[in-house]
Protein backbone atom coordinates (compact mmCIF):
# COMPACT_ATOMS: atom_id res chain seq x y z
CA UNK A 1 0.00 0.00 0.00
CA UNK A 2 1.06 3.36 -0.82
CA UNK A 3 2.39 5.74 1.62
CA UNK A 4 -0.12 8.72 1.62
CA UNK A 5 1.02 12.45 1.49
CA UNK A 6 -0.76 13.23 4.74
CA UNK A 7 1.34 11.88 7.45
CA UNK A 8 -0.33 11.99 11.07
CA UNK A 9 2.94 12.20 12.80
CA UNK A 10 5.28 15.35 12.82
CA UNK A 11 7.86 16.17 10.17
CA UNK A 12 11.13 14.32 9.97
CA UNK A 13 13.50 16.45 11.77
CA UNK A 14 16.27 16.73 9.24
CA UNK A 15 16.88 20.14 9.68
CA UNK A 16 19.20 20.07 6.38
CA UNK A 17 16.52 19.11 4.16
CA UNK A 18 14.64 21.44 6.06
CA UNK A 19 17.52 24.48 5.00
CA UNK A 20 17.40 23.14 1.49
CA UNK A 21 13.77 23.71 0.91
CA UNK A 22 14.09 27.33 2.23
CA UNK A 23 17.15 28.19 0.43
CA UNK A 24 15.75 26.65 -3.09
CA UNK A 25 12.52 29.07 -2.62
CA UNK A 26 14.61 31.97 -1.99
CA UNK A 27 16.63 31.33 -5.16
CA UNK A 28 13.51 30.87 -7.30
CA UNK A 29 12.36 34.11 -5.72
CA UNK A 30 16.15 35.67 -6.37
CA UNK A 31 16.19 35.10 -9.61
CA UNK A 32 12.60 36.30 -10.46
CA UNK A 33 14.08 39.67 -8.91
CA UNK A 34 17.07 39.81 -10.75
CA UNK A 35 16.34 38.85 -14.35
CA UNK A 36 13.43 40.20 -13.51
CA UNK A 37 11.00 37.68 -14.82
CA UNK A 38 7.81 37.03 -12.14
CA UNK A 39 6.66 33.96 -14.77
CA UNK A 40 9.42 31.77 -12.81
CA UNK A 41 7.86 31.82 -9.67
CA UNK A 42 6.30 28.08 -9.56
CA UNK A 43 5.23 27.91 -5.85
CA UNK A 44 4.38 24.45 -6.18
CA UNK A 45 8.08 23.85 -6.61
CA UNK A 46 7.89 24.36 -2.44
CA UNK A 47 5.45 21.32 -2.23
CA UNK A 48 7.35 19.29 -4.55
CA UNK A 49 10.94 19.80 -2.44
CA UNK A 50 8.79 18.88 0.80
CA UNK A 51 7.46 15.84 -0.27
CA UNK A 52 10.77 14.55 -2.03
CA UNK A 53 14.00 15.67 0.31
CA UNK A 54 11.36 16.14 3.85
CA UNK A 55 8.93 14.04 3.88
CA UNK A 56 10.41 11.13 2.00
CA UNK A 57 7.16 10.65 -0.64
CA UNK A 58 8.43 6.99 -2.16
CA UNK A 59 5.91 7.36 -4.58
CA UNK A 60 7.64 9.92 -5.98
CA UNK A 61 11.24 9.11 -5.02
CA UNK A 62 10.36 5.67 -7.41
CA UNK A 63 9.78 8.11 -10.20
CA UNK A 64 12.98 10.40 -10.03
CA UNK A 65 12.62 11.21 -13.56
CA UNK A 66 9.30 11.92 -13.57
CA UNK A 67 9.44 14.20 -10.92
CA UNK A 68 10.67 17.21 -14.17
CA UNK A 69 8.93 15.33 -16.60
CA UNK A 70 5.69 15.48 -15.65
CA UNK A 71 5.96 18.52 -14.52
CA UNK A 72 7.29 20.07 -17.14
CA UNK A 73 5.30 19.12 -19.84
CA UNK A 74 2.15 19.77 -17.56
CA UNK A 75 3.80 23.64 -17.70
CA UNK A 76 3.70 23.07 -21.58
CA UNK A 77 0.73 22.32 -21.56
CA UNK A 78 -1.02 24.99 -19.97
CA UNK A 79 1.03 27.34 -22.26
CA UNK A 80 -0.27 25.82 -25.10
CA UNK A 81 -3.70 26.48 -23.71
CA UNK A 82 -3.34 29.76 -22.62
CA UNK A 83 -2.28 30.79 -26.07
CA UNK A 84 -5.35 29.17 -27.84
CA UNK A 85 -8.01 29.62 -25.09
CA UNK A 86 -6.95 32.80 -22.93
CA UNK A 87 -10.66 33.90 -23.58
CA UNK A 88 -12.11 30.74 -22.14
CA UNK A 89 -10.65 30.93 -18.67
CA UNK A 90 -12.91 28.40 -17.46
CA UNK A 91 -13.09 25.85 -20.30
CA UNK A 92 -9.02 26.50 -19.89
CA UNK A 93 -8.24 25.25 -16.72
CA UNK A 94 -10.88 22.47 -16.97
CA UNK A 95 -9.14 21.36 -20.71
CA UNK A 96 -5.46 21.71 -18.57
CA UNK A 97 -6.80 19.21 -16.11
CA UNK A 98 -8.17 16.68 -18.15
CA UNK A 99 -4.96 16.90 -20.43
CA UNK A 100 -2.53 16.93 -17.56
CA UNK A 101 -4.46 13.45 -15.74
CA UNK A 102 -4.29 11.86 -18.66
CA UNK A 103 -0.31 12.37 -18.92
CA UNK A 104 0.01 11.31 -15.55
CA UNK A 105 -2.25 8.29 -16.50
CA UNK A 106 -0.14 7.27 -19.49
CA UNK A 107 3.08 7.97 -17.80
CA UNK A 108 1.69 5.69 -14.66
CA UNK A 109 3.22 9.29 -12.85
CA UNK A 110 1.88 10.19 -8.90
CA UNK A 111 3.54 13.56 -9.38
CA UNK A 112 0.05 15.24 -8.75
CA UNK A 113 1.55 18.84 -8.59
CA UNK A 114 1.61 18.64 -12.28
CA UNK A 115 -1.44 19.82 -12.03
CA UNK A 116 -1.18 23.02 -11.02
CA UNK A 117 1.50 23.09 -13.14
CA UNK A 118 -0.72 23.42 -15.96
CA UNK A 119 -3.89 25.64 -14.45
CA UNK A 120 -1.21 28.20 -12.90
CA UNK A 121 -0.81 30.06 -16.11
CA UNK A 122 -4.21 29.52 -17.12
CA UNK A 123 -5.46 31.51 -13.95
CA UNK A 124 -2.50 34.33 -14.22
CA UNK A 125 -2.70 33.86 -17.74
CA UNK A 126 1.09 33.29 -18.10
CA UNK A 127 2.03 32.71 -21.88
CA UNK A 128 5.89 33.52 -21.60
CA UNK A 129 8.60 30.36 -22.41
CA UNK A 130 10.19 31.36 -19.10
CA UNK A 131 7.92 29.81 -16.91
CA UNK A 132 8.19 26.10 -18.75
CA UNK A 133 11.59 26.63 -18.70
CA UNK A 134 11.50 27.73 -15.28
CA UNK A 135 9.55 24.79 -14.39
CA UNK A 136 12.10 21.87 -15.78
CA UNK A 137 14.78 23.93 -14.26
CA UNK A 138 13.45 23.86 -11.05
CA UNK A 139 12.24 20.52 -11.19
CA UNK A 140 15.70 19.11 -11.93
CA UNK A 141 16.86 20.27 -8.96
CA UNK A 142 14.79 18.45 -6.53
CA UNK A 143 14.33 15.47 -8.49
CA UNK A 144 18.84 15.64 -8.81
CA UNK A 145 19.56 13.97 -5.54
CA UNK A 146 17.53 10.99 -6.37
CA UNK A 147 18.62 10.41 -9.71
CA UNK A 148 22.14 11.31 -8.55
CA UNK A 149 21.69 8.14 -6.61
CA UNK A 150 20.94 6.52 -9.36
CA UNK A 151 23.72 7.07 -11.62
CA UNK A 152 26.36 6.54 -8.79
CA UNK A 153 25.00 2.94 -7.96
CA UNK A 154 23.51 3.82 -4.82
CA UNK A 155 20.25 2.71 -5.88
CA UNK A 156 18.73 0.46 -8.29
CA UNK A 157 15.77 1.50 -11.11
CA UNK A 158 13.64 -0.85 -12.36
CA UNK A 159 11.30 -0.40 -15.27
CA UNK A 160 8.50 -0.57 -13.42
CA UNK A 161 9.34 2.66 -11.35
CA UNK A 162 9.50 4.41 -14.33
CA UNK A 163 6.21 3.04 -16.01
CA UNK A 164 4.76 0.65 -13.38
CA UNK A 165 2.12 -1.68 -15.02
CA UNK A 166 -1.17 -2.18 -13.39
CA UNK A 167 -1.69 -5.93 -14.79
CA UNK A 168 -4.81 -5.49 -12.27
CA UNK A 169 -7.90 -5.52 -14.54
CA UNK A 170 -10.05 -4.20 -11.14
CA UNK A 171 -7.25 -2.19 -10.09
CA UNK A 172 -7.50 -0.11 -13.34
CA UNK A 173 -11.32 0.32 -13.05
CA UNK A 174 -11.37 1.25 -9.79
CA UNK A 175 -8.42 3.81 -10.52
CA UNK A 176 -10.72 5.24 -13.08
CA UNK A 177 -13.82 5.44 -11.41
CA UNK A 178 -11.49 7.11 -9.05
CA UNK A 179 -10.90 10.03 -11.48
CA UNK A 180 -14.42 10.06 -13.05
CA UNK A 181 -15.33 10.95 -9.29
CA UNK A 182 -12.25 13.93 -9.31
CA UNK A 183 -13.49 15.23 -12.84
CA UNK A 184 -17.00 15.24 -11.33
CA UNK A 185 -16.02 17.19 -8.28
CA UNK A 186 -13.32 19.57 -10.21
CA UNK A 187 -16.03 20.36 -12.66
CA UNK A 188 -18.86 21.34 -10.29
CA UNK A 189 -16.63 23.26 -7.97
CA UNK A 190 -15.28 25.21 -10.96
CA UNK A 191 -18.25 26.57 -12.56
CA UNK A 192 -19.60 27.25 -8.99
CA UNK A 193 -16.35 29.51 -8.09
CA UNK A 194 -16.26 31.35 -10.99
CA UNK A 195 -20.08 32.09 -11.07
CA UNK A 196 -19.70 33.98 -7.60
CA UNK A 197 -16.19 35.28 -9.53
CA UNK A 198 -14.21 33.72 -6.11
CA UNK A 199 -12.69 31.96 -8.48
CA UNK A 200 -9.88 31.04 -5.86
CA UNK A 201 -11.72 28.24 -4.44
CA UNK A 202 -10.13 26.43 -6.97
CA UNK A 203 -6.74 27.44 -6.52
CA UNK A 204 -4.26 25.23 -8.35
CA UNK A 205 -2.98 23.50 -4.78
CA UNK A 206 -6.31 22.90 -3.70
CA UNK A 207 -7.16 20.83 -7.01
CA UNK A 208 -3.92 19.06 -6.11
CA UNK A 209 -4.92 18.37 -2.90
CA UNK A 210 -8.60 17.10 -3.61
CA UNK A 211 -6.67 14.65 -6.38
CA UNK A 212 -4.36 13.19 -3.75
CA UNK A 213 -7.14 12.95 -0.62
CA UNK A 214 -9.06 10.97 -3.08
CA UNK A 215 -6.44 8.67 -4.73
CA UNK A 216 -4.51 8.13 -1.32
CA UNK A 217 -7.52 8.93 1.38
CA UNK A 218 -6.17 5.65 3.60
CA UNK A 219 -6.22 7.69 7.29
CA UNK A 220 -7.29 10.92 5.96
CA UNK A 221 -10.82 10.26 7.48
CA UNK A 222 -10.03 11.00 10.50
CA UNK A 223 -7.98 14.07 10.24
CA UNK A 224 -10.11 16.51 7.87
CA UNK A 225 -10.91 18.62 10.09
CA UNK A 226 -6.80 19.12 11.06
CA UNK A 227 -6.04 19.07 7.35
CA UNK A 228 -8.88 21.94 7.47
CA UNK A 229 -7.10 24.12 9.64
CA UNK A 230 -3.30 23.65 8.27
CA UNK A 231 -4.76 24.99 4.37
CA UNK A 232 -6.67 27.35 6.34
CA UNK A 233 -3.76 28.81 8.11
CA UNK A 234 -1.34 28.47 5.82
CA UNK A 235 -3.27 30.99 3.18
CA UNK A 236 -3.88 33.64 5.81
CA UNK A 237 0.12 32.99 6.99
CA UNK A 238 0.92 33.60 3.14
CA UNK A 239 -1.97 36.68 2.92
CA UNK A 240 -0.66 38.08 5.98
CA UNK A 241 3.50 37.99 5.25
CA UNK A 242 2.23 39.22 1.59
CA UNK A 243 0.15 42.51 3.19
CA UNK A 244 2.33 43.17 6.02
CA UNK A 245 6.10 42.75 4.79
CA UNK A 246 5.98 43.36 1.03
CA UNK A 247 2.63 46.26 0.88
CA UNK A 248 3.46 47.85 4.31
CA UNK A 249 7.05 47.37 5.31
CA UNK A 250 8.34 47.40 1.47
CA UNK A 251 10.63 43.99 2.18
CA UNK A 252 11.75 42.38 -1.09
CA UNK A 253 9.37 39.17 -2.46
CA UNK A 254 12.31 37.51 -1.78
CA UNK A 255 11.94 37.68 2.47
CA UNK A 256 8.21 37.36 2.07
CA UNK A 257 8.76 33.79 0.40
CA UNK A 258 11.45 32.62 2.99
CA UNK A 259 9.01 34.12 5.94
CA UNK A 260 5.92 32.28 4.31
CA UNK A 261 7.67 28.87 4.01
CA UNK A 262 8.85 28.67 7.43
CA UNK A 263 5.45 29.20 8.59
CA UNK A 264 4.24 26.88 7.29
CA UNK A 265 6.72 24.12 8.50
CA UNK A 266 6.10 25.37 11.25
CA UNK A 267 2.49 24.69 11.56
CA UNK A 268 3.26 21.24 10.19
CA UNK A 269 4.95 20.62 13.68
CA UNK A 270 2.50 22.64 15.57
CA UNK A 271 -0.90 20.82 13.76
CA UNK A 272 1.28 17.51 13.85
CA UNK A 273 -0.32 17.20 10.14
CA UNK A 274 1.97 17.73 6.95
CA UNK A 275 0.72 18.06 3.62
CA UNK A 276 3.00 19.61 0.75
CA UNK A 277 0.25 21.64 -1.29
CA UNK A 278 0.05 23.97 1.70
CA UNK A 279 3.11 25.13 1.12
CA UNK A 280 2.24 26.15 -2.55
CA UNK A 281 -1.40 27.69 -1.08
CA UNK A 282 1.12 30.26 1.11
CA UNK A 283 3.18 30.89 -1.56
CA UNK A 284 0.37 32.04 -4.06
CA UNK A 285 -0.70 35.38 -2.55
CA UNK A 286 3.16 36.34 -4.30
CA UNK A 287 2.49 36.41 -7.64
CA UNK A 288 -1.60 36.88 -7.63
CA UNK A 289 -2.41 40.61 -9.00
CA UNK A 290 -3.18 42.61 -5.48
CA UNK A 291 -6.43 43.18 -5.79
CA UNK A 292 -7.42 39.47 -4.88
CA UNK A 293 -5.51 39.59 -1.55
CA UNK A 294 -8.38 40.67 0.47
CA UNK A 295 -10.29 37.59 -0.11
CA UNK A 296 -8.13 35.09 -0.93
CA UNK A 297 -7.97 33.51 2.66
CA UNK A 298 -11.51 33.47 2.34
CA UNK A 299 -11.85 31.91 -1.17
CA UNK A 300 -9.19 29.69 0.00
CA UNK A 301 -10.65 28.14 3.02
CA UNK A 302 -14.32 28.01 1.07
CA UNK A 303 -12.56 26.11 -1.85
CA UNK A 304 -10.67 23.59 0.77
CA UNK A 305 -14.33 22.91 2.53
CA UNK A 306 -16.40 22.03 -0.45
CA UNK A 307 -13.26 19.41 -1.48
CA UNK A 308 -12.75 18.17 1.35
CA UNK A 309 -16.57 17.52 1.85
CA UNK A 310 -16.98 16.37 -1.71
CA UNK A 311 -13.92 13.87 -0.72
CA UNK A 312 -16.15 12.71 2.55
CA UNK A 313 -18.72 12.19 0.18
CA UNK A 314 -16.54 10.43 -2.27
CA UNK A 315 -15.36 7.97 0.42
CA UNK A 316 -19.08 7.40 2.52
CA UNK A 317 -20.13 6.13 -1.02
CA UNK A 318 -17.54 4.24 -1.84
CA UNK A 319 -17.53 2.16 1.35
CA UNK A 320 -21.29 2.03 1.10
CA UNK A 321 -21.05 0.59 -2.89
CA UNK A 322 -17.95 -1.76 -1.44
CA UNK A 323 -20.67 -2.98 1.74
């Protein structure tokens, strides 16, 4: 059985890896400064670092490479789209997210941020190179350790962590009814957000999130209400660093991003709950135009209720179908 993203117990306390996810979010945010190019800010690159050198996410640690593949060509993706169907913002990001499962589907990939991947541009409407570019840059670098491994002999890859096979005939049904069940849920949620134009309650991590509480919900049932809280607080931790150091103190992006992603580790030890899209969801309020900061704590925290319930949903039904 898998090991879930949503571990009950507190975060490994390898205060190195712990430096390493800091430092590589203040170079992203470095560099966006210098060149200056915002469209290389990926903040799910934070999420990605935590699950890989933190919290030790074998499913994605089996699938070094695809950790900048899918990525990467999720980032394509979404460019592609934005250039065709800027004018569609909502028939965008749904399009992005049915293109971007069924990449991960061929490439048998659990690299879920690849999702947001693809819908982040769509919502900022992003259409420069940079940001692919940015992405498969960035991606390289957390996925290096692991394939350094690799190449030195430390560790062995198999085939089947690249492309596992799922000879399982009820496996594979049951993995799609699985994303029949996350379409359904994506889709509703969407056109509801952007009819009451909150259309943060489908923030790229949160779609992430709702994908992974669904494919790997083993535990979760007993800890929504926790997982509630760390989303929750880690949007108004990345709202409030956003409104108090950058608009009223005039501190560089730069310290905001540092200041953002240590609070949220450190509400991973306080909630004793760790879960790697909150790290993207305090990130966000960085690069979303200013006029969205007021609410998006709000929109956030709707968005991560109505998923979380639709994933309750998901799992009464599924137990009650199973007897």
């Amino acid at each position: 059985m898998h090991r879930i993203v949503l571990h009950i117990k507190q975060i490994p306390t390898k205060v190195y890896s712990l430096l390493a996810v800091v430092l590589l979010v203040i170079a992203m945010y470095t560099a966006a400064v210098i060149l200056p190019q915002k469209e290389i800010i990926f903040p799910e690159l934070a999420a990605l670092a935590v699950g890989t050198w933190v919290l030790g996410n074998h499913r994605w640690l089996h699938q070094p490479l695809l950790i900048c593949i899918s990525p990467t060509l999720a980032a394509v993706t979404g460019i592609i789209i934005v250039h065709f169907l800027s004018q569609y913002q909502v028939f965008a990001i749904l399009l992005a997210f049915v293109v971007v499962s069924i990449e991960l589907s061929i490439m048998r990939s659990h690299v879920t941020p690849s999702i947001s991947a693809a819908i982040l541009p769509i919502f900022l409407r992003i259409d420069s190179l940079y940001y692919p570019l940015a992405v498969g840059v960035l991606t390289v670098i957390v996925a290096f350790p692991q394939n350094w491994s690799l190449l030195t002999g430390k560790e062995k890859l198999h085939v089947s962590q690249i492309l596992p096979i799922d000879k399982d005939l009820l496996a594979y049904n049951r993995n799609f009814l699985k994303w029949l069940s996350i379409y359904a849920g994506v889709i509703l949620i969407t056109l509801f957000a952007f009819f009451i134009h909150w259309q943060f309650i489908v923030a790229p991590p949160l779609i992430v999130a709702f994908v992974e509480i669904i494919q790997h919900r083993e535990g979760i049932s007993v800890q929504r209400f926790r997982l509630l809280w760390l989303i929750g607080c880690s949007a108004v931790w990345g709202t409030f660093s956003m409104q108090v150091l950058y608009n009223m103190a005039h501190l560089s992006t730069v310290i905001v991003a540092a200041f953002s992603v240590i609070g949220v580790l450190l509400l991973f030890r306080f909630l004793k709950i760790s879960f790697p899209p909150a790290m993207a969801i305090a990130l966000l309020p960085t690069i979303i135009p200013g006029e969205y900061l007021k609410l998006y704590s709000l929109q956030v925290c709707t968005g991560a209720f109505l998923f979380v319930v639709l994933s309750w949903f998901y799992t009464e039904v599924t137990q009650w179908l199973t007897g």
